[in-house]
C-alpha atoms as a PDB file:
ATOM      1  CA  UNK A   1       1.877 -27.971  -2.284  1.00  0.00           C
ATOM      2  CA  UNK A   2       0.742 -25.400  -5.036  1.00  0.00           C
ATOM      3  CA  UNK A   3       0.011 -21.451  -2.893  1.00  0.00           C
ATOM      4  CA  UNK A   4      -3.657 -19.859  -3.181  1.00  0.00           C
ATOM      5  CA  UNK A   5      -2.027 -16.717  -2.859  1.00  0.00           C
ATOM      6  CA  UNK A   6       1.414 -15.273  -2.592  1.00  0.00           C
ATOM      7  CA  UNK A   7       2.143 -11.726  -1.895  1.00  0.00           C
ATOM      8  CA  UNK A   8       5.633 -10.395  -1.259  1.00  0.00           C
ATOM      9  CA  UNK A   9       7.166  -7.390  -0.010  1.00  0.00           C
ATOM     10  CA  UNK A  10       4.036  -5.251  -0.757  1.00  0.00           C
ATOM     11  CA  UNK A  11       4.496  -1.717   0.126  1.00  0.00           C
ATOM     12  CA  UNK A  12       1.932   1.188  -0.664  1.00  0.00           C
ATOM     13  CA  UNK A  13       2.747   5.174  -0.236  1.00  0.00           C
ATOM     14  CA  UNK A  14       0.023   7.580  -0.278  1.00  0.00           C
ATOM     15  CA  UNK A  15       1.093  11.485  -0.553  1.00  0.00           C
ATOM     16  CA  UNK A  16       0.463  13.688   2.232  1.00  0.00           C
ATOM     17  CA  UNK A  17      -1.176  16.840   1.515  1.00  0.00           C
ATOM     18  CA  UNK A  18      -1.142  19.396   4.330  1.00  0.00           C
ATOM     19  CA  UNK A  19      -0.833  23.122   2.931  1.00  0.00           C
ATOM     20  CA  UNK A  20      -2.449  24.392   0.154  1.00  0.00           C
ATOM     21  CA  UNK A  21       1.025  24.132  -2.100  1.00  0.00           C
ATOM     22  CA  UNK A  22       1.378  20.248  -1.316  1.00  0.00           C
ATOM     23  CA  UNK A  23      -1.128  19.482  -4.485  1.00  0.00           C
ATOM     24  CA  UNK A  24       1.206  20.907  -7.172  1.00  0.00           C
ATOM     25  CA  UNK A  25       3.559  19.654  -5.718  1.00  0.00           C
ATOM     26  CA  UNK A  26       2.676  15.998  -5.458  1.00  0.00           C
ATOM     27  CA  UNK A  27       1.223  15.855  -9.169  1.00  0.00           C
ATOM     28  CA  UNK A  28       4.297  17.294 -10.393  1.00  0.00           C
ATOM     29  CA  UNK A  29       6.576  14.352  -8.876  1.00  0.00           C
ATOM     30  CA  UNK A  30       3.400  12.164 -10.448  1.00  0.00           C
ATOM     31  CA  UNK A  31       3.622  13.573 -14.114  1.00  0.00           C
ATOM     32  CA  UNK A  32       7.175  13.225 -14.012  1.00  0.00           C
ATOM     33  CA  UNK A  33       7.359  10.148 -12.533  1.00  0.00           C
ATOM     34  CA  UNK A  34       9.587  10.939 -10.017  1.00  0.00           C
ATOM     35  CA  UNK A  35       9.219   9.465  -6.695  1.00  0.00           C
ATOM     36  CA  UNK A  36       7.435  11.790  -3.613  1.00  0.00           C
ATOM     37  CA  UNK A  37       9.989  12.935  -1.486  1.00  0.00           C
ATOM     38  CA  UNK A  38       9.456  11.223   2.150  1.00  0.00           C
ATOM     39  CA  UNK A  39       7.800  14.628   3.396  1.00  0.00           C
ATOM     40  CA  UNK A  40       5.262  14.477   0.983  1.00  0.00           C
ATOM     41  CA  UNK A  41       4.950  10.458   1.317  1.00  0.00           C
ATOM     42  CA  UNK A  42       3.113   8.732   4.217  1.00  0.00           C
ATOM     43  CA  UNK A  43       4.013   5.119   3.899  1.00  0.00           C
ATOM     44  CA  UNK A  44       1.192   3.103   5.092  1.00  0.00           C
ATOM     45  CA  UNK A  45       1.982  -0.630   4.173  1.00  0.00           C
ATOM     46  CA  UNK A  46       5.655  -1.219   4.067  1.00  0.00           C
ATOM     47  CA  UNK A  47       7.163  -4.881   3.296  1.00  0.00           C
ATOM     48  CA  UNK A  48       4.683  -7.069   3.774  1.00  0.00           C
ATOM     49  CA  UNK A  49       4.598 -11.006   2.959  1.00  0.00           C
ATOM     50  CA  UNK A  50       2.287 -13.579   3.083  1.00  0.00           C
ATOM     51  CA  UNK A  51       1.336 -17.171   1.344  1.00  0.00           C
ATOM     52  CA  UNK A  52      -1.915 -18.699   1.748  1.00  0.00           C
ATOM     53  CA  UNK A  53      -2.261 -22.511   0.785  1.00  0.00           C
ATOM     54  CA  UNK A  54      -5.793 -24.277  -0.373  1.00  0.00           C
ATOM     55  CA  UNK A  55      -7.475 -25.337   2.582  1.00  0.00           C
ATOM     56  CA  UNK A  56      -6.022 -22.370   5.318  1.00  0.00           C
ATOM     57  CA  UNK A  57      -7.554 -19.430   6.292  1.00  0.00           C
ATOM     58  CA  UNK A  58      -5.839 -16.158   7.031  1.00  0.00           C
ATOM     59  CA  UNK A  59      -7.246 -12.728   9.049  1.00  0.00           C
ATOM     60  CA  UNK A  60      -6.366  -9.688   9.020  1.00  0.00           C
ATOM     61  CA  UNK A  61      -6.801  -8.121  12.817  1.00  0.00           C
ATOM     62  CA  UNK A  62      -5.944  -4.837  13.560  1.00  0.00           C
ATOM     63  CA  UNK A  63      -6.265  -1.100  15.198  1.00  0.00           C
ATOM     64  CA  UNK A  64      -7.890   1.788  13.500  1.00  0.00           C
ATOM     65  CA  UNK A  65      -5.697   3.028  10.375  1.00  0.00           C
ATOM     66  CA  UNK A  66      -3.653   0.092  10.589  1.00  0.00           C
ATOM     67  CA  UNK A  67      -3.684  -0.937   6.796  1.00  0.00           C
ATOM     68  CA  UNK A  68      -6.179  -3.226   6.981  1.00  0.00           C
ATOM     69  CA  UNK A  69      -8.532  -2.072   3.888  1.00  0.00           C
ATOM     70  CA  UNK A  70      -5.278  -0.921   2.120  1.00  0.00           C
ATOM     71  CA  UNK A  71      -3.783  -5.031   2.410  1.00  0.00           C
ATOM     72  CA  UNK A  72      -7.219  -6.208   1.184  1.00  0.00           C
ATOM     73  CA  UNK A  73      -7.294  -4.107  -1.805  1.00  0.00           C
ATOM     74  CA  UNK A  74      -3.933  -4.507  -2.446  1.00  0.00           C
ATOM     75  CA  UNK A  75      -4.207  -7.813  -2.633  1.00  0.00           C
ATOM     76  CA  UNK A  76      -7.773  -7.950  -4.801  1.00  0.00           C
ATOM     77  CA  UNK A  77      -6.006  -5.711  -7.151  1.00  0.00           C
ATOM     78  CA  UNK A  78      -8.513  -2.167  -6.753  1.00  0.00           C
ATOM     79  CA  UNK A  79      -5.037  -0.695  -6.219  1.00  0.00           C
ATOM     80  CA  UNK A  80      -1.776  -1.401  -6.909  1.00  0.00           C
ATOM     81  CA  UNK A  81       1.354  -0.967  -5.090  1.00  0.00           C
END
């Protein structure tokens, strides 16, 4: 049976800004492509799978801040991983 929609090991990282210096230093990593060092990085999707067939239905129940709007997006493609 063909999938509607596969996703696997999605993962999304947002940088943390707390103090004034945090800014240059996350767009620095950015512009040189480096990768944000886990003090700068709040990870707020990390490995997640799925597979929806034709004909299923799938929700997407959670707290407050748990990723919810982040998986959806992810998943419509308004962001990327």
């Amino acid at each position: 049976m063909s999938e509607l929609l596969r996703a696997t090991n999605l993962s999304k990282v947002y940088p943390k800004v707390s103090r004034s210096g945090d800014r240059i230093k996350v767009m620095m990593h950015l512009l040189l492509g480096r990768a944000l060092p886990s003090n700068l990085a709040h990870t707020v999707l990390d490995d997640i799978s799925l597979a929806v067939s034709p004909g299923e239905s799938m929700g997407v129940i959670g707290e407050n801040g748990a990723g919810k709007s982040t998986l959806l997006k992810l998943l419509t493609g308004v962001i990327h991983p």
